[in-house]
C-alpha atoms as a PDB file:
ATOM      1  CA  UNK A   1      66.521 129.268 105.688  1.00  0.00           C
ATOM      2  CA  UNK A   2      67.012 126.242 103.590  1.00  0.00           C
ATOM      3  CA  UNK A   3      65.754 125.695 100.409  1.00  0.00           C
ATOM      4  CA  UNK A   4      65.335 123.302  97.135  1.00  0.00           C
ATOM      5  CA  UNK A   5      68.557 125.634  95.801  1.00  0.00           C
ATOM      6  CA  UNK A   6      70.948 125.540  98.471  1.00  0.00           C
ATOM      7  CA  UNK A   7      73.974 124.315  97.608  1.00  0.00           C
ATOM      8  CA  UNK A   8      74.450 120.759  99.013  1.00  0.00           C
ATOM      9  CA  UNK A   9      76.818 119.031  97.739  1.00  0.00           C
ATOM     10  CA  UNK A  10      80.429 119.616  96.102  1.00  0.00           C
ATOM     11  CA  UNK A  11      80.606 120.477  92.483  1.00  0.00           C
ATOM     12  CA  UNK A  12      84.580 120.999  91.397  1.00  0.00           C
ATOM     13  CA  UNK A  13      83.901 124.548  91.988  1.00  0.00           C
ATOM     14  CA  UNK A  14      87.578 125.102  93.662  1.00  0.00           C
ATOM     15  CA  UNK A  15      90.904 126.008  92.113  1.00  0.00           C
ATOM     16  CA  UNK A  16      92.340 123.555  94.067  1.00  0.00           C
ATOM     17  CA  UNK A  17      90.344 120.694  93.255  1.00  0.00           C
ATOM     18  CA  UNK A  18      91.301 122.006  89.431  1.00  0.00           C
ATOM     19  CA  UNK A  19      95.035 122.133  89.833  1.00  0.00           C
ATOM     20  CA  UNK A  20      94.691 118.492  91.519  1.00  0.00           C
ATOM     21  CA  UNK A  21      92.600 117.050  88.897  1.00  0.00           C
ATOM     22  CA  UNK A  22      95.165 118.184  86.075  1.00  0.00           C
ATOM     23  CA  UNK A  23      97.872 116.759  88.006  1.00  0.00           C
ATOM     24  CA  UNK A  24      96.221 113.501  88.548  1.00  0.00           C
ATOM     25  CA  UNK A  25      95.460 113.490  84.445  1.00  0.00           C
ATOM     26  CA  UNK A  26      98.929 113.722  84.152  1.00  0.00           C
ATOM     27  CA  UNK A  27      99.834 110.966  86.477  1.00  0.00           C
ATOM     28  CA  UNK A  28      97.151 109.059  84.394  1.00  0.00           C
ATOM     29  CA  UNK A  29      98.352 109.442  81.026  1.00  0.00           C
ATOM     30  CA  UNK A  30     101.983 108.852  82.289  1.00  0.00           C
ATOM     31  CA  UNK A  31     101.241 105.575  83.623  1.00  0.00           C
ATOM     32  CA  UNK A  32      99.055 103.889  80.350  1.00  0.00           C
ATOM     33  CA  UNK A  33     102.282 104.958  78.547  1.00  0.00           C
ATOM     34  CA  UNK A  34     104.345 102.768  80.993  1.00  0.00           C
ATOM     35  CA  UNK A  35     102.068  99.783  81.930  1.00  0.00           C
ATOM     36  CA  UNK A  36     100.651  99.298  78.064  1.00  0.00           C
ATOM     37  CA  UNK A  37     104.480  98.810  77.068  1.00  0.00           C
ATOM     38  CA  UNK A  38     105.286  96.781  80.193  1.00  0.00           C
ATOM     39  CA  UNK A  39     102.325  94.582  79.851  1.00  0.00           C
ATOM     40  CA  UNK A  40     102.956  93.974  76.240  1.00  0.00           C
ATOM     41  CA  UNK A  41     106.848  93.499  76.377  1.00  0.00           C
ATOM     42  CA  UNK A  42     105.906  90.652  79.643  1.00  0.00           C
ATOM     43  CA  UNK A  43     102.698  89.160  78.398  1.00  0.00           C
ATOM     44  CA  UNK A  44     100.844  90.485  81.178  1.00  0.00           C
ATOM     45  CA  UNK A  45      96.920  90.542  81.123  1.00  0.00           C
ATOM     46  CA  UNK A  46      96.721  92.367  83.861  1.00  0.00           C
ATOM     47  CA  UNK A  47      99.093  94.829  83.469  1.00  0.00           C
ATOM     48  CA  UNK A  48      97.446  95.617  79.942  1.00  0.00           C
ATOM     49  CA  UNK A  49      93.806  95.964  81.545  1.00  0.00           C
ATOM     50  CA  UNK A  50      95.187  98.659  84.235  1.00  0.00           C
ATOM     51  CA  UNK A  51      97.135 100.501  81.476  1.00  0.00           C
ATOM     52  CA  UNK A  52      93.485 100.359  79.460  1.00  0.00           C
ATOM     53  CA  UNK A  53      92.165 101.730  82.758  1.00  0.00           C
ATOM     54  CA  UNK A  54      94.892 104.476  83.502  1.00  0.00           C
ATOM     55  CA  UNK A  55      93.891 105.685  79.896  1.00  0.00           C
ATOM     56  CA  UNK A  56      90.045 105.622  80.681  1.00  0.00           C
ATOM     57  CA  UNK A  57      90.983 107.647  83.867  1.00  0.00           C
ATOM     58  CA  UNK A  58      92.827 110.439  82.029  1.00  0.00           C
ATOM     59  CA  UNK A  59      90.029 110.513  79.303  1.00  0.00           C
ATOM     60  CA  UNK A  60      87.188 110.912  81.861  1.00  0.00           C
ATOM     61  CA  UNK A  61      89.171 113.423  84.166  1.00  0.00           C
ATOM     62  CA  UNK A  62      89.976 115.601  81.523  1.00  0.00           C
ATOM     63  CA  UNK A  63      85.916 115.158  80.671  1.00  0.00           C
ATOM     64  CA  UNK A  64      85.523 115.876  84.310  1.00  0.00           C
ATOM     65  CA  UNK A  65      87.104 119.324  84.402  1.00  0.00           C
ATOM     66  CA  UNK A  66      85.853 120.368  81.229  1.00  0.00           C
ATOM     67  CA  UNK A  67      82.296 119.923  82.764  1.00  0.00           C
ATOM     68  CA  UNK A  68      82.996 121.962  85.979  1.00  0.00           C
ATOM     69  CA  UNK A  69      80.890 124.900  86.694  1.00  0.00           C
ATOM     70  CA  UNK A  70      78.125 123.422  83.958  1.00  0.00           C
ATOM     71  CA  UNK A  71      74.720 122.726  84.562  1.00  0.00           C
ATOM     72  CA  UNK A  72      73.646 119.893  86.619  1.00  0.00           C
ATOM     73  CA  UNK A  73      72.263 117.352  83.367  1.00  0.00           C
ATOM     74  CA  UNK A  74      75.421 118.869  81.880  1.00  0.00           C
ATOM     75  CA  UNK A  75      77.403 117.091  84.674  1.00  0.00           C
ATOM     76  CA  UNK A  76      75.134 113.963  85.014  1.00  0.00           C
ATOM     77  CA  UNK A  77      75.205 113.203  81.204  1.00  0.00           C
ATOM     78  CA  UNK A  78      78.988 113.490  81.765  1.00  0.00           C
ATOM     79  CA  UNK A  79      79.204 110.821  84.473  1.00  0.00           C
ATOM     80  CA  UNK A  80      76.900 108.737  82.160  1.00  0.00           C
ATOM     81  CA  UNK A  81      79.919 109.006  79.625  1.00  0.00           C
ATOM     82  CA  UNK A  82      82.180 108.214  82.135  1.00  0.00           C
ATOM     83  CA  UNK A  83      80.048 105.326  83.037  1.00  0.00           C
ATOM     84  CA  UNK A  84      79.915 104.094  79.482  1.00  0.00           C
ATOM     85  CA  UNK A  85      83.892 104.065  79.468  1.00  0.00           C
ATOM     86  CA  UNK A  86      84.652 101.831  82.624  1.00  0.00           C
ATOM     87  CA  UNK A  87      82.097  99.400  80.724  1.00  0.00           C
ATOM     88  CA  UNK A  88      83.471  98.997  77.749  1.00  0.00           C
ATOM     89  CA  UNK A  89      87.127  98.507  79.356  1.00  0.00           C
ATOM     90  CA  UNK A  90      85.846  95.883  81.615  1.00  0.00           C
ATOM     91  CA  UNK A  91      84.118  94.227  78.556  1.00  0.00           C
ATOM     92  CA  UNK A  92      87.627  94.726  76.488  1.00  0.00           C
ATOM     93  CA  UNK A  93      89.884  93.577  79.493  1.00  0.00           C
ATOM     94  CA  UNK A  94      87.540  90.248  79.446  1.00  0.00           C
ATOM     95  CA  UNK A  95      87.571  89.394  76.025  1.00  0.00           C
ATOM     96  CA  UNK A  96      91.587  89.894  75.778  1.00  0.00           C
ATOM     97  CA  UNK A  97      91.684  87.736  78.791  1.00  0.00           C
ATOM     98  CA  UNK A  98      89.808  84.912  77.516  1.00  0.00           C
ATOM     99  CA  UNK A  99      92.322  85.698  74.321  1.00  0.00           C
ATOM    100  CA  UNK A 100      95.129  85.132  76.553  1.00  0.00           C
ATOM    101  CA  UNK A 101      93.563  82.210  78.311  1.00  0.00           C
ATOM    102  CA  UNK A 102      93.598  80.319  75.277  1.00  0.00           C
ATOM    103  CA  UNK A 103      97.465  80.693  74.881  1.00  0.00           C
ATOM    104  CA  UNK A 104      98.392  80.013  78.463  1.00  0.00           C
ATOM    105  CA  UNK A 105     101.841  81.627  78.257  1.00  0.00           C
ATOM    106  CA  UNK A 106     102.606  82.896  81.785  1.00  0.00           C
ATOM    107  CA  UNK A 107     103.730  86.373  81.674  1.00  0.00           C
ATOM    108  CA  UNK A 108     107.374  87.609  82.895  1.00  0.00           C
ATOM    109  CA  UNK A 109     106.519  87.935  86.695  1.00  0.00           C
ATOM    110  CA  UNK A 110     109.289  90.481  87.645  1.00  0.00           C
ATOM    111  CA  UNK A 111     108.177  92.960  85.500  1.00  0.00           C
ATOM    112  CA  UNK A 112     104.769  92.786  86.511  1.00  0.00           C
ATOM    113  CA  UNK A 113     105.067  93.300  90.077  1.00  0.00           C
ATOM    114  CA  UNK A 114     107.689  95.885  90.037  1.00  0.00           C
ATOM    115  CA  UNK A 115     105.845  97.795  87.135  1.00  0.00           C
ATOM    116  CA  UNK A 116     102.908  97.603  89.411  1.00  0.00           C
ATOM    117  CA  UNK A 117     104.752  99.153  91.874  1.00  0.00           C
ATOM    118  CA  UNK A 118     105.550 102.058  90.565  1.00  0.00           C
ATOM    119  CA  UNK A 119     101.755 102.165  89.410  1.00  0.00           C
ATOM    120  CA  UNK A 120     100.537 101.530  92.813  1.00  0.00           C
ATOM    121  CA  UNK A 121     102.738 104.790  94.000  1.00  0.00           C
ATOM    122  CA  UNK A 122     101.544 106.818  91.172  1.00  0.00           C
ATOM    123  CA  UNK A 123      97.857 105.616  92.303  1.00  0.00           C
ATOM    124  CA  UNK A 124      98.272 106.417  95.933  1.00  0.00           C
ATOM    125  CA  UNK A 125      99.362 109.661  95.127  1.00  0.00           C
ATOM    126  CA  UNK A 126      96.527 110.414  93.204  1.00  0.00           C
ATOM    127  CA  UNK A 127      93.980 109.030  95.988  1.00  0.00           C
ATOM    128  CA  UNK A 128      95.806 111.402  98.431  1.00  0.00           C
ATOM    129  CA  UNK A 129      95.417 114.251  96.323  1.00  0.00           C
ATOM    130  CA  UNK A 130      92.372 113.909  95.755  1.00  0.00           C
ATOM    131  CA  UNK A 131      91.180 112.457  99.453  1.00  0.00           C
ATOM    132  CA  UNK A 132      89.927 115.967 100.292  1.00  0.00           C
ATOM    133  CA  UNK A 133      87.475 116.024  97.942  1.00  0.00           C
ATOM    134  CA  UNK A 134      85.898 112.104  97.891  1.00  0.00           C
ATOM    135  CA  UNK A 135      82.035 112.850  98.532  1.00  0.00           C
ATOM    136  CA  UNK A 136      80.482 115.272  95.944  1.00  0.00           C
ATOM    137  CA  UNK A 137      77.926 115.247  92.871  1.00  0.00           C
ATOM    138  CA  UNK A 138      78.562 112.150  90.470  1.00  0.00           C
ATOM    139  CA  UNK A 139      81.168 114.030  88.559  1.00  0.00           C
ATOM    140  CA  UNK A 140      83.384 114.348  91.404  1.00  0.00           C
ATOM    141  CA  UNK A 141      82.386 111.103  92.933  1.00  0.00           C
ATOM    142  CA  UNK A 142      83.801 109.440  89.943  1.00  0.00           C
ATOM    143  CA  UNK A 143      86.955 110.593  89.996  1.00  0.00           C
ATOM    144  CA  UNK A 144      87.599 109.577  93.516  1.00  0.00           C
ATOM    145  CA  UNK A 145      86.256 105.740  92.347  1.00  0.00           C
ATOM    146  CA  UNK A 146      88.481 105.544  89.616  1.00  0.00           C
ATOM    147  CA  UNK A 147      91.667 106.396  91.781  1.00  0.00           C
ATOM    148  CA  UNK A 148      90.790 104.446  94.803  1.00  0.00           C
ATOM    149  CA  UNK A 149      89.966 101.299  92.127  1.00  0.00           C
ATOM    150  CA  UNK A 150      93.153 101.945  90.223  1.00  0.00           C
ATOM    151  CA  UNK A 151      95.083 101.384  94.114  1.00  0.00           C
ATOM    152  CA  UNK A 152      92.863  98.460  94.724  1.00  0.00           C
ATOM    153  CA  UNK A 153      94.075  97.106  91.098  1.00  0.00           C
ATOM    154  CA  UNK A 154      97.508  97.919  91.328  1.00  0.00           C
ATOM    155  CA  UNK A 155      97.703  95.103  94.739  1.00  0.00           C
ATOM    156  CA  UNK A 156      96.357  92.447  92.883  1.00  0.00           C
ATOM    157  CA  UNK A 157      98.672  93.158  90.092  1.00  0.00           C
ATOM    158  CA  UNK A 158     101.679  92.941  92.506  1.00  0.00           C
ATOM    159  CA  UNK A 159      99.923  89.784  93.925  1.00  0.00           C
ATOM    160  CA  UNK A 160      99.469  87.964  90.800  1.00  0.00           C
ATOM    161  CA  UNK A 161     102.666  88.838  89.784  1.00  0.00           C
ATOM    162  CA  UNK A 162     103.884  86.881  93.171  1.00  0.00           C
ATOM    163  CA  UNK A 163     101.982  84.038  92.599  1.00  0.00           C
ATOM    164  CA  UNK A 164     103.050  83.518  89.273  1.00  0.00           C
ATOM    165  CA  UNK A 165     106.599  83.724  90.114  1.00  0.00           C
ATOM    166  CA  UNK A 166     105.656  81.022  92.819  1.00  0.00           C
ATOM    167  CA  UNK A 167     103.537  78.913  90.388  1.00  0.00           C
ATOM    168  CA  UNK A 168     104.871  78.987  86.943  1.00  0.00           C
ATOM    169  CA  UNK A 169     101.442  79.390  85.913  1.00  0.00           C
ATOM    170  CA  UNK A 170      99.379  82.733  83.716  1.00  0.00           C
ATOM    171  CA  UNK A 171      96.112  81.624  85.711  1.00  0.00           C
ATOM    172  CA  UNK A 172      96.985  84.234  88.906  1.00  0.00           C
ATOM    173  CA  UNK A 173      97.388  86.939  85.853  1.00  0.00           C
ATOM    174  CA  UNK A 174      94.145  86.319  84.257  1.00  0.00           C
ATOM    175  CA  UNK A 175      92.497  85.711  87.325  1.00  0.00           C
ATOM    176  CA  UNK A 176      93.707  89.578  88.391  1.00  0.00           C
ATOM    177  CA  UNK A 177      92.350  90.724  84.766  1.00  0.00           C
ATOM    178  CA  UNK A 178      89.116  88.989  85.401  1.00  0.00           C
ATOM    179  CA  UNK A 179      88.775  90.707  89.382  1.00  0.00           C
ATOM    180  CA  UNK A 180      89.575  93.827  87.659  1.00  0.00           C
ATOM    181  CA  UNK A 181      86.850  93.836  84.576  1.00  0.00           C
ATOM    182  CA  UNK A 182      84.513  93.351  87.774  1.00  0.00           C
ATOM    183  CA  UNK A 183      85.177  96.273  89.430  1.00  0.00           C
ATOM    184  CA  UNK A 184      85.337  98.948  86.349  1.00  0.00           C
ATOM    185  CA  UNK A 185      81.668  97.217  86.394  1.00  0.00           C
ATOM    186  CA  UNK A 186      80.959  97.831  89.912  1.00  0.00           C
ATOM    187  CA  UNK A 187      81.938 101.354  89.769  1.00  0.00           C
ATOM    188  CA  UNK A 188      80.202 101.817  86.554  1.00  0.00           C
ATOM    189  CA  UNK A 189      76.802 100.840  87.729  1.00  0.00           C
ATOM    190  CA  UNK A 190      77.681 103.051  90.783  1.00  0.00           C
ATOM    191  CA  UNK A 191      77.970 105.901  89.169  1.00  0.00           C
ATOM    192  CA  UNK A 192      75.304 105.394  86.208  1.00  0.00           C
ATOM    193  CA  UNK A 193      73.109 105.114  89.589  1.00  0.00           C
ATOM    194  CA  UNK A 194      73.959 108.408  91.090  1.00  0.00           C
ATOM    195  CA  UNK A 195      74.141 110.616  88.035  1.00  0.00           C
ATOM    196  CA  UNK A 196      70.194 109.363  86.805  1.00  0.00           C
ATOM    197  CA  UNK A 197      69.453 110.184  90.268  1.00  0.00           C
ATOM    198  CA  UNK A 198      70.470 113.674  89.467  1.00  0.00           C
ATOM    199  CA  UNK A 199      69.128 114.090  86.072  1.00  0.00           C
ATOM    200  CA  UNK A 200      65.873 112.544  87.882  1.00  0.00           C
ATOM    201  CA  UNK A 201      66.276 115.477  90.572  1.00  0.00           C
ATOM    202  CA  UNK A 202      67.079 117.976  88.058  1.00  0.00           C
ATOM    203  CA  UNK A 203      63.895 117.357  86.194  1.00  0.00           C
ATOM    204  CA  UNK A 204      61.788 117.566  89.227  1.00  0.00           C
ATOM    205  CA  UNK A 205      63.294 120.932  89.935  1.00  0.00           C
ATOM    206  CA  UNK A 206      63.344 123.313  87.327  1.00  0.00           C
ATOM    207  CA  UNK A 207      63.774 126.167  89.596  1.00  0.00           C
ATOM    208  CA  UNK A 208      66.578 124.847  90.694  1.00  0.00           C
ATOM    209  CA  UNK A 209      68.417 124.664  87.559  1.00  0.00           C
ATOM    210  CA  UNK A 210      67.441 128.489  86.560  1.00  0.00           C
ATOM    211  CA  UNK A 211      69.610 129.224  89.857  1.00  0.00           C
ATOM    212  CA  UNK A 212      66.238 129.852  91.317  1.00  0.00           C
ATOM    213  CA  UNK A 213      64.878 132.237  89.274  1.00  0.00           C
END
């Protein structure tokens, strides 16, 4: 018999999700190290905004699996957090690109798309890891966004890089920077969306978050 209680949807309550989360932090914090100094040492806008992200990612993972097991607002409030972060990177990632706009140095195009390479690897790994475990409450959702976007990043990064081998020209770069500040966005609303929904389902169930009691 079904009730208001029953357990519907995935929470991080696995050892395995655990063990995969930790190794995707590491992957995370790994790869900000790498693309920060890449983008810096080659100019590159875009590189810098999907370092900024890779560190956003391991911040909010680690936030992730410190909130596994706790109470539903607990988790929610979390996501909120998490939701805050990918905003304020996208705003960041703008405002340095309209920094860089003004220069219009074009960055060192070999270095980009190899760097981005290697980031795009470290990214795919991560969404296979974590493939298993894509639908779930807001806490988990978001962990799955922010690997799958940091995949979809890493191409454009590669592409731009292309291009501005092809063109002589930091416009594909910023362009790329710009694409990516939309998407943190994106999945930022997304998942501000589906963690009030479960503060707003929380409330209306007390019960529920007594364990039924």
């Amino acid at each position: 018999m079904s009730g208001c209680c029953e357990e519907k949807v995935f929470h991080g309550l696995s050892p395995a999700y655990k063990r995969a989360l930790i190794a995707v932090i590491v992957m995370n914090a790994t790869m900000f190290v790498v693309e920060m100094w890449a983008g810096v040492t080659s100019g590159s806008q875009a590189l810098k905004a999907d370092a900024l992200d890779f560190a956003g990612d391991a911040a909010t993972y680690a936030l992730s699996l410190a909130v596994i097991g706790a109470s539903v607002r607990t988790r929610a409030l979390a996501s909120l957090v998490k939701s805050g972060s990918l905003a304020t990177i996208a705003i960041a990632v703008l405002v340095m690109t309209a920094l860089r706009f003004a220069e219009g140095m074009p960055p060192e195009a070999q270095t980009m798309s190899l760097v981005a390479l290697l980031a795009l690897a470290a990214n795919v790994a991560s969404v296979l890891i974590l493939l298993k475990w894509r639908d779930g409450d807001s806490n988990v959702r978001s962990v799955w966004l922010c690997s799958r976007n940091d995949a979809i990043g890493n191409v454009g990064v590669i592409g731009a890089g292309l291009l501005v081998a092809a063109t002589a020209s930091a416009i594909p770069d910023l362009l790329v920077a710009v694409l990516l500040a939309g998407l943190f966005l994106r999945s930022s609303i997304s998942i501000a969306r589906q963690a009030l929904a479960e503060l707003r389902s929380d409330n209306a169930q007390p019960a529920c978050a007594n364990g039924g009691q």
